[in-house]
N, C-alpha and C. Protein backbone atom coordinates (compact mmCIF):
# COMPACT_ATOMS: atom_id res chain seq x y z
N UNK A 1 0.82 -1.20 0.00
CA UNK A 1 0.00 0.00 0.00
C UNK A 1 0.86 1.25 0.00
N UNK A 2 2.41 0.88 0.49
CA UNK A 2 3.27 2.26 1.01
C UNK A 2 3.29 2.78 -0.49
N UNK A 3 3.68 0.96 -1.28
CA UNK A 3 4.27 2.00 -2.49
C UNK A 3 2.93 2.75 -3.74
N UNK A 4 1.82 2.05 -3.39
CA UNK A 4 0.99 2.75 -4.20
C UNK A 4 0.75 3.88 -4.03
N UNK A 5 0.72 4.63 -2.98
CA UNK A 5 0.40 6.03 -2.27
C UNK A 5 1.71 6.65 -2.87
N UNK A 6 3.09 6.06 -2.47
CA UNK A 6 3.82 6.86 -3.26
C UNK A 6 4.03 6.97 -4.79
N UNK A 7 3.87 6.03 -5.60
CA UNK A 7 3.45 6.45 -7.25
C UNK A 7 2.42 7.35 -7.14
N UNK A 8 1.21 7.66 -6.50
CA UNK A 8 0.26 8.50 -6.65
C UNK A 8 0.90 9.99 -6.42
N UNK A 9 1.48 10.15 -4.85
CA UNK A 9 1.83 11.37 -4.59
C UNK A 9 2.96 12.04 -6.14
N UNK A 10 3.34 10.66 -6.16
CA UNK A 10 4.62 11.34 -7.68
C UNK A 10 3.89 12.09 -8.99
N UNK A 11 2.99 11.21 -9.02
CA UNK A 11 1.82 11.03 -10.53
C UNK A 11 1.04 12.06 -10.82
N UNK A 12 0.46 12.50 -9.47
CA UNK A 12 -0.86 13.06 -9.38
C UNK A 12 -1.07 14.16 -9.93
N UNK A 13 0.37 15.11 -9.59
CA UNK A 13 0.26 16.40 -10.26
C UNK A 13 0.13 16.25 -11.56
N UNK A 14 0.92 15.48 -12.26
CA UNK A 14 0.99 15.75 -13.67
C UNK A 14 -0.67 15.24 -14.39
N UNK A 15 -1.32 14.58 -13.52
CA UNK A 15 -3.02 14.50 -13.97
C UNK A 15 -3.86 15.18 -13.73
N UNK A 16 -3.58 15.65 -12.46
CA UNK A 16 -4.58 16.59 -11.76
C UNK A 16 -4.25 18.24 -13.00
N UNK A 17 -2.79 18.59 -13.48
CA UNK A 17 -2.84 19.27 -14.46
C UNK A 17 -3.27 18.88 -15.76
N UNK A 18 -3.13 17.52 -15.63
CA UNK A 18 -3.71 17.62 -17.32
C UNK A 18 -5.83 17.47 -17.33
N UNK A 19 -5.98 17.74 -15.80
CA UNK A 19 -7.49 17.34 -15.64
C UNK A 19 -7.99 18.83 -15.70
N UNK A 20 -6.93 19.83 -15.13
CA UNK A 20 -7.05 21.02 -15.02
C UNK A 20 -7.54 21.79 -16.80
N UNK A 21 -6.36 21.20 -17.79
CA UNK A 21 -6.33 21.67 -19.04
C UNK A 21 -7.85 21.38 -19.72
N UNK A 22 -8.48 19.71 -19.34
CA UNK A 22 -9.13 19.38 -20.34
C UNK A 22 -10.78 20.19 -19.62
N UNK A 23 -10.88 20.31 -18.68
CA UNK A 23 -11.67 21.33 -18.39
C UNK A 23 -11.61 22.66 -18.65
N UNK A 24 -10.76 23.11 -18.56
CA UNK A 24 -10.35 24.67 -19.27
C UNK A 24 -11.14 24.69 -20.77
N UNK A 25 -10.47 23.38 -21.38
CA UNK A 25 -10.63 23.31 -22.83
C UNK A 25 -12.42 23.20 -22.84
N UNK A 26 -13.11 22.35 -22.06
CA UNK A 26 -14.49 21.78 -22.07
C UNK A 26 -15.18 23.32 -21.84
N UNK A 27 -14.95 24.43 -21.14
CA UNK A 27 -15.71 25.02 -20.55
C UNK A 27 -15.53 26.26 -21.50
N UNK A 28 -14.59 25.95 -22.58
CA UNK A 28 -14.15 26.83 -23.77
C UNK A 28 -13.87 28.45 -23.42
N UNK A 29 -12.90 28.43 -22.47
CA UNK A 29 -12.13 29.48 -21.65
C UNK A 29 -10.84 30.11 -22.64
N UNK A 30 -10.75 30.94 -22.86
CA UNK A 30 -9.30 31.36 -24.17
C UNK A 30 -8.51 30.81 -23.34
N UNK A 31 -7.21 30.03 -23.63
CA UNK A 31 -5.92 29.71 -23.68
C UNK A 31 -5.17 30.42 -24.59
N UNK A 32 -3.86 31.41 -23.91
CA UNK A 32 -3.28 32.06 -24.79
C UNK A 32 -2.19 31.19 -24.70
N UNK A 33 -1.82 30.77 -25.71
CA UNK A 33 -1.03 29.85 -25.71
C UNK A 33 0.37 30.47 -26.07
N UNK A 34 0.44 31.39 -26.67
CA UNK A 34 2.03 32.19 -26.75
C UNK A 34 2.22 32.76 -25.26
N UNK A 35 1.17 33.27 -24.37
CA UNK A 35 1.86 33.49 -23.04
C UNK A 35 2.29 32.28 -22.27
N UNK A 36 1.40 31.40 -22.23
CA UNK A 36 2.12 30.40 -21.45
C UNK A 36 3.24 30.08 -22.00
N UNK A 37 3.49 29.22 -23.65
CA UNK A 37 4.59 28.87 -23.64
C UNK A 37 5.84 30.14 -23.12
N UNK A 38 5.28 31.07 -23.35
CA UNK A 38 6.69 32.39 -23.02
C UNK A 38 7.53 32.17 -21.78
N UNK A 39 6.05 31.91 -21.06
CA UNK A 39 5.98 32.16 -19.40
C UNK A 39 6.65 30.75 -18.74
N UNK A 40 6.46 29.65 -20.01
CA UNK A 40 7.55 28.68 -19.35
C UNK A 40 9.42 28.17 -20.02
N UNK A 41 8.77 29.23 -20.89
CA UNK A 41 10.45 29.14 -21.25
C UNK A 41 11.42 30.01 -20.54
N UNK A 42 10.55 31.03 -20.46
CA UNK A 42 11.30 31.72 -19.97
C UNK A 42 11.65 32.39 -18.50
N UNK A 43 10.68 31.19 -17.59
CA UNK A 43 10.67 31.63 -16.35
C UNK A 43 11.01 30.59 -15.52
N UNK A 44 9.40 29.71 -16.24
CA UNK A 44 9.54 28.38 -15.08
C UNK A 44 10.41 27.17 -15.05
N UNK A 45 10.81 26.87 -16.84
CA UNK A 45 11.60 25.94 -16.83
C UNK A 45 13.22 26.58 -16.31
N UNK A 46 13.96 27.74 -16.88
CA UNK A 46 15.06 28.13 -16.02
C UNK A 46 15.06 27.71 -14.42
N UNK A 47 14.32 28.57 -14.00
CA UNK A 47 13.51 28.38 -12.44
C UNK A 47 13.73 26.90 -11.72
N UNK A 48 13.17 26.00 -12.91
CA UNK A 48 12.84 24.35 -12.31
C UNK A 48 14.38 23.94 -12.26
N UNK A 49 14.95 24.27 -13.13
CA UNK A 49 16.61 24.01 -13.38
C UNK A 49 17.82 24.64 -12.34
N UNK A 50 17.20 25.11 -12.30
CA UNK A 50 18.21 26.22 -11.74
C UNK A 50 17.95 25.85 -9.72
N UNK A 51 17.40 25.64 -9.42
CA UNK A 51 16.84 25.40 -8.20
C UNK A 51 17.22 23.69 -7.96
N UNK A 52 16.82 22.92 -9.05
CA UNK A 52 17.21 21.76 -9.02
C UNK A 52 18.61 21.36 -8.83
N UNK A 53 19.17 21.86 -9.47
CA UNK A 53 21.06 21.67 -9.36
C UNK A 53 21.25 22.77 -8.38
N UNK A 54 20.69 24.09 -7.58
CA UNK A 54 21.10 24.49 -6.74
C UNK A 54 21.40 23.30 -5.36
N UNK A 55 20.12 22.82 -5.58
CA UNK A 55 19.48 22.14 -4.29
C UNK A 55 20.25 20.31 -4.55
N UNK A 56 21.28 19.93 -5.77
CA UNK A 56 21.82 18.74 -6.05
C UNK A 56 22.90 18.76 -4.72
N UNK A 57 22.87 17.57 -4.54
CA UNK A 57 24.15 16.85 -3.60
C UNK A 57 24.80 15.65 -4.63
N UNK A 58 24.68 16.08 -6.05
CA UNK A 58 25.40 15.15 -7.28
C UNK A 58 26.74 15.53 -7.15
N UNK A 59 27.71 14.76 -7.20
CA UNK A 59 29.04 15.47 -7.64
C UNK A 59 29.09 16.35 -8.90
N UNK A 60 29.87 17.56 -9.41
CA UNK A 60 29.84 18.12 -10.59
C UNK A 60 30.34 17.37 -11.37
N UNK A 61 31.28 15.97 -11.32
CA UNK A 61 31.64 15.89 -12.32
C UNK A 61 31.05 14.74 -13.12
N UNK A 62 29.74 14.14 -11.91
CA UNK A 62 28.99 13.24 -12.67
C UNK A 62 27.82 14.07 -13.78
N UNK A 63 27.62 15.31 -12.94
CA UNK A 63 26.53 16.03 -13.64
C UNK A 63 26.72 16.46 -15.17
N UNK A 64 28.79 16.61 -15.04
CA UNK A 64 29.12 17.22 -16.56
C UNK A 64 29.15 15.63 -17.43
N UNK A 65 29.35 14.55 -17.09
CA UNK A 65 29.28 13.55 -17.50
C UNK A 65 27.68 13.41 -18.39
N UNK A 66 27.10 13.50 -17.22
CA UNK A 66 25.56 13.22 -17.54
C UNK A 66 25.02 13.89 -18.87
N UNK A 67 25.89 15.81 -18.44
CA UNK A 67 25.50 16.40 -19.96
C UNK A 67 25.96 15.91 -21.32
N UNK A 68 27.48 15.24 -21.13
CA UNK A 68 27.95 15.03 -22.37
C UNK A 68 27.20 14.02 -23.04
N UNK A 69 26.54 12.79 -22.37
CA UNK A 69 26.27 11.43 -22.18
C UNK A 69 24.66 12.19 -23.19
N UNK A 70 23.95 12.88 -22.30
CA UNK A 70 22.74 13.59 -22.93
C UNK A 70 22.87 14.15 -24.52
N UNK A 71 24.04 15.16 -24.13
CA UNK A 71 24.39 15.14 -25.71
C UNK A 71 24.59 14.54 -27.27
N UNK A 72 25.37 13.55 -26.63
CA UNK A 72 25.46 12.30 -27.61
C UNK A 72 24.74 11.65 -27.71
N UNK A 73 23.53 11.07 -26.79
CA UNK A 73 22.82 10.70 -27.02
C UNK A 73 21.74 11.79 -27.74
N UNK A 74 21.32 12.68 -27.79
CA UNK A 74 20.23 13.34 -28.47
C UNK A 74 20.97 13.64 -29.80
N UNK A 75 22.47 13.54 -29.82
CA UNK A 75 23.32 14.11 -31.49
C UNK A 75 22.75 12.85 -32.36
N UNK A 76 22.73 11.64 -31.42
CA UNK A 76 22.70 10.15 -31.85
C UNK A 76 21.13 9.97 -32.50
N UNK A 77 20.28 10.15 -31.68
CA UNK A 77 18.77 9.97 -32.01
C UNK A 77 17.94 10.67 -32.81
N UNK A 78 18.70 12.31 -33.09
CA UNK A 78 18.45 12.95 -33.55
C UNK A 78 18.69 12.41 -35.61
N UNK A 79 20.29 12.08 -35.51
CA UNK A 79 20.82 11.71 -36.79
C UNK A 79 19.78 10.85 -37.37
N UNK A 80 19.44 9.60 -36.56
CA UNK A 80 18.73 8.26 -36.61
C UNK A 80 17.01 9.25 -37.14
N UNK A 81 17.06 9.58 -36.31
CA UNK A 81 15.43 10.11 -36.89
C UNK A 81 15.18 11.13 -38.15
N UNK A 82 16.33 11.84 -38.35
CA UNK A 82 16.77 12.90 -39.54
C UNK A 82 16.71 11.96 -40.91
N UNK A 83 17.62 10.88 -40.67
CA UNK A 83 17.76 9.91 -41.55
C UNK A 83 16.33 9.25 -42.10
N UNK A 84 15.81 8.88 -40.87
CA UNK A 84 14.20 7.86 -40.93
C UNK A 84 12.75 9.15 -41.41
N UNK A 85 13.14 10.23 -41.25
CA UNK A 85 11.88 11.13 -41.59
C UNK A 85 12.23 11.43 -43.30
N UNK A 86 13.88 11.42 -43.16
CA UNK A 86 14.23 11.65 -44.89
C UNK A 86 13.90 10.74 -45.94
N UNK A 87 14.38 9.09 -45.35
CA UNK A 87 14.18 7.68 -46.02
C UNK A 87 12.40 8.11 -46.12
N UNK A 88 11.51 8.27 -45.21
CA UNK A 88 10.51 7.84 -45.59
C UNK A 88 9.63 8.90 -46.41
N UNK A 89 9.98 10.15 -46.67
CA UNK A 89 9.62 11.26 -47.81
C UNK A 89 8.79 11.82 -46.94
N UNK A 90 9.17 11.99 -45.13
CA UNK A 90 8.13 12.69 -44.23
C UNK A 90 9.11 14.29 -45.01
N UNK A 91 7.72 15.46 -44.08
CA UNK A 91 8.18 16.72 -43.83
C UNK A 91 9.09 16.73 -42.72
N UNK A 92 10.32 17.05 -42.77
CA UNK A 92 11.18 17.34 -41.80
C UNK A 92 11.12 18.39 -41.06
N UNK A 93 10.32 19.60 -40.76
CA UNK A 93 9.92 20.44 -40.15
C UNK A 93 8.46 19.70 -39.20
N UNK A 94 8.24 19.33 -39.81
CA UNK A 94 6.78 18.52 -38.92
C UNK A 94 7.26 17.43 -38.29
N UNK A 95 8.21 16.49 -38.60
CA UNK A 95 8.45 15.29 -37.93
C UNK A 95 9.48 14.76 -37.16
N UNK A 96 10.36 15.48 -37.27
CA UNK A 96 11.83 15.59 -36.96
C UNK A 96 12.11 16.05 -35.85
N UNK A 97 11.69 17.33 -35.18
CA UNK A 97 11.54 17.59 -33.57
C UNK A 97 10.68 16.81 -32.51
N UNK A 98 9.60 16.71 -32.93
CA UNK A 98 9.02 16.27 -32.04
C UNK A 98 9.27 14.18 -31.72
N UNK A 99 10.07 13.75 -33.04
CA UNK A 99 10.55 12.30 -32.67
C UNK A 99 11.67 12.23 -32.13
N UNK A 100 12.80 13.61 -32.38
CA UNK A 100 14.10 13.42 -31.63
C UNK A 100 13.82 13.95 -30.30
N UNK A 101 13.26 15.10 -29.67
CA UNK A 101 13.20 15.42 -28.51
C UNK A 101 11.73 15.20 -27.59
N UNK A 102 12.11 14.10 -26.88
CA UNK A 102 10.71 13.54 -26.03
C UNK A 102 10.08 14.23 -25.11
N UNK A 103 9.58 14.15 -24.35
CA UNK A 103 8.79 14.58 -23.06
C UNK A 103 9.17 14.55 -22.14
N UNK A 104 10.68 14.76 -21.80
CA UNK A 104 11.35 14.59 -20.93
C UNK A 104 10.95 15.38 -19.42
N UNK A 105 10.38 16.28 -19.44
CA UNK A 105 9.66 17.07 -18.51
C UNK A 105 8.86 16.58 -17.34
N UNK A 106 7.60 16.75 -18.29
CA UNK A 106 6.29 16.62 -17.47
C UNK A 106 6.05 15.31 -17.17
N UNK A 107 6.34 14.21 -18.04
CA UNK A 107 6.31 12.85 -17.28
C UNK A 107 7.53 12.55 -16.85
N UNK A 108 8.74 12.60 -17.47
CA UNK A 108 10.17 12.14 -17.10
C UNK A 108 10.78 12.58 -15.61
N UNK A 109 10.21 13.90 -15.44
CA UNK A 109 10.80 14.60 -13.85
C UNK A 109 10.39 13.66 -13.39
N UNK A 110 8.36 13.42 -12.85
CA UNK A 110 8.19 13.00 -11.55
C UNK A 110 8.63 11.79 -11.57
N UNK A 111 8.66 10.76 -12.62
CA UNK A 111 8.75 9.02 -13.10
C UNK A 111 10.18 8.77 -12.59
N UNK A 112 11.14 9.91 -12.77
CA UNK A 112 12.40 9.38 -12.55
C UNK A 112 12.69 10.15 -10.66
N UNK A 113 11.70 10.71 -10.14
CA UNK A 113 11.93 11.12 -8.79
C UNK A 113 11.07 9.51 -8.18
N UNK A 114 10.43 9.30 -8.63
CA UNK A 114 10.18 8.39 -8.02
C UNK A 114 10.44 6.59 -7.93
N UNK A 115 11.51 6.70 -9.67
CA UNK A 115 12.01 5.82 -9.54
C UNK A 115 13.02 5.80 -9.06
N UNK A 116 14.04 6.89 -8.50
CA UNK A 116 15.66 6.72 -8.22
C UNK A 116 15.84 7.73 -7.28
N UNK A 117 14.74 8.51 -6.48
CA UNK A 117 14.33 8.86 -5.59
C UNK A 117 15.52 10.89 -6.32
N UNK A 118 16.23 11.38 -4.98
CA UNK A 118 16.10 12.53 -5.93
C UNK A 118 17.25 12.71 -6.41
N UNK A 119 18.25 12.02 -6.12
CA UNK A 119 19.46 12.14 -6.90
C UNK A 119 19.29 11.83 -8.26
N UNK A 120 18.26 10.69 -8.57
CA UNK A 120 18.10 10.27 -10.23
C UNK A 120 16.76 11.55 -10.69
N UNK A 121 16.51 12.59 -10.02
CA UNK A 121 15.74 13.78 -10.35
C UNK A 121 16.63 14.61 -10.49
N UNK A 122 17.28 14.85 -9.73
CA UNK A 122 19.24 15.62 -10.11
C UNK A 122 19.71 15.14 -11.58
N UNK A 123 19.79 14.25 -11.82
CA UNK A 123 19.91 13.89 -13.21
C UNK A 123 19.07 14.28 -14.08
N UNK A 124 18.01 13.82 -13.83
CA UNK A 124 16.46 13.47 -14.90
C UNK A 124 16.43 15.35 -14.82
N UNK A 125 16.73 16.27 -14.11
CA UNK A 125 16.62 17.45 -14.81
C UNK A 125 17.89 17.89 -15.28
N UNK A 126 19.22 17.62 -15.22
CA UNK A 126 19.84 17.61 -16.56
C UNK A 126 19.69 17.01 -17.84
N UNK A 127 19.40 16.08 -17.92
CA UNK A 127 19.15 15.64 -19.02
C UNK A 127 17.69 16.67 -19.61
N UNK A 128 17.07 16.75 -18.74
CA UNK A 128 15.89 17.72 -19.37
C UNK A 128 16.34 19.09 -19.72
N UNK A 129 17.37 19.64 -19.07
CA UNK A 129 17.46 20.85 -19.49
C UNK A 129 18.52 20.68 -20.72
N UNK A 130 19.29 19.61 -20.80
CA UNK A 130 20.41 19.60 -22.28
C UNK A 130 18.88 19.23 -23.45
N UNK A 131 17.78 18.76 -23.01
CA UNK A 131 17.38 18.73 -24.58
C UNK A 131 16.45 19.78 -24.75
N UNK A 132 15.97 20.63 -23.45
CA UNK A 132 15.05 22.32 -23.10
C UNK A 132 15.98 23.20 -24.62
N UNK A 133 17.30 22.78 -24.15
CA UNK A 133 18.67 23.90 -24.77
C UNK A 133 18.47 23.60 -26.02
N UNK A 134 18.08 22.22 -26.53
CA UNK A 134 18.65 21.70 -27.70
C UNK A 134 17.26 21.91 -28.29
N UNK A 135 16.27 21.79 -27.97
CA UNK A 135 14.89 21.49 -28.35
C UNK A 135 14.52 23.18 -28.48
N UNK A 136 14.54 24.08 -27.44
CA UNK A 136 14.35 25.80 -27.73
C UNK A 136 14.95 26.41 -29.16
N UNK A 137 16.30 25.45 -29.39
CA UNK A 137 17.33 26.38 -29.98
C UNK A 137 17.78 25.77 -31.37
N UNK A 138 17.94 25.01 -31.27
CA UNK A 138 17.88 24.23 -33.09
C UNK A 138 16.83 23.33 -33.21
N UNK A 139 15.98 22.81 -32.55
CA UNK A 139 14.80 22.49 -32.65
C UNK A 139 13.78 23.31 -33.49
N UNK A 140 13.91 24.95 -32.53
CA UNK A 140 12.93 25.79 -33.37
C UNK A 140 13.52 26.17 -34.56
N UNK A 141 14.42 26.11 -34.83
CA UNK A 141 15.18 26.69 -36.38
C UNK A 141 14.68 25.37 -37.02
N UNK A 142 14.69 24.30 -37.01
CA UNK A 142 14.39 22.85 -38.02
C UNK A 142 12.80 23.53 -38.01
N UNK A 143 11.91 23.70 -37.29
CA UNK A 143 10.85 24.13 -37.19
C UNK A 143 10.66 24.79 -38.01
């Protein structure tokens, strides 16, 4: 029972927000959707990052590890999917970001705080912020 309560406490937010959205949407309320995204690029995700590695007890030099490791891996998945959207005569502006850079966020934070408790959340938000960097910044140019 301990551990079901704790997958819930991990889980919950990210439903209870997405229960939040689909009512918003049902009750046909404007969503400005250029402020929010603004408001989380440019506030909350820094913010989530920045607080997260304040508050790490990771060594730095696993963390710079972790980035390079992130790197290569997204240089890696990225190539692989560049290749597979080209082979198959997709639009590479439509298909190409959103298969190389995942959801590392909103499900990946709480899934990996609660699988590896918070040191693997010390991680799980580097790795989120090397593909935030990669996904904001040549992501939106392939875009």
């Amino acid at each position: 029972m301990g551990l079901l309560l704790e997958v819930v406490q991990v889980v919950a937010p990210v439903f209870l927000l997405a229960l939040v959205g689909f009512v918003w949407t049902r009750a046909g309320w404007d969503y400005d959707i250029a402020f929010v995204s603004r408001l989380s690029m440019t506030l909350s995700t820094p913010c989530l990052i920045f607080m997260a590695l304040v508050r790490s007890d990771v060594d730095p030099r696993l963390l710079r590890d972790t980035v390079l490791a992130a790197l290569a891996a997204y240089v890696v998945v990225g190539a692989i999917f560049w290749a597979m959207v080209r082979a198959l005569g997709l639009d590479l502006a439509t298909y190409w970001a959103p298969l190389s850079f995942g959801n590392t966020g909103n499900l990946g934070l709480p899934i990996a705080l609660f699988a590896f408790g918070q040191a693997g959340f010390d991680f799980a938000v580097v790795i989120f912020a090397v593909m935030a960097i990669l996904s904001f910044t040549f992501g939106v140019w392939v875009v």
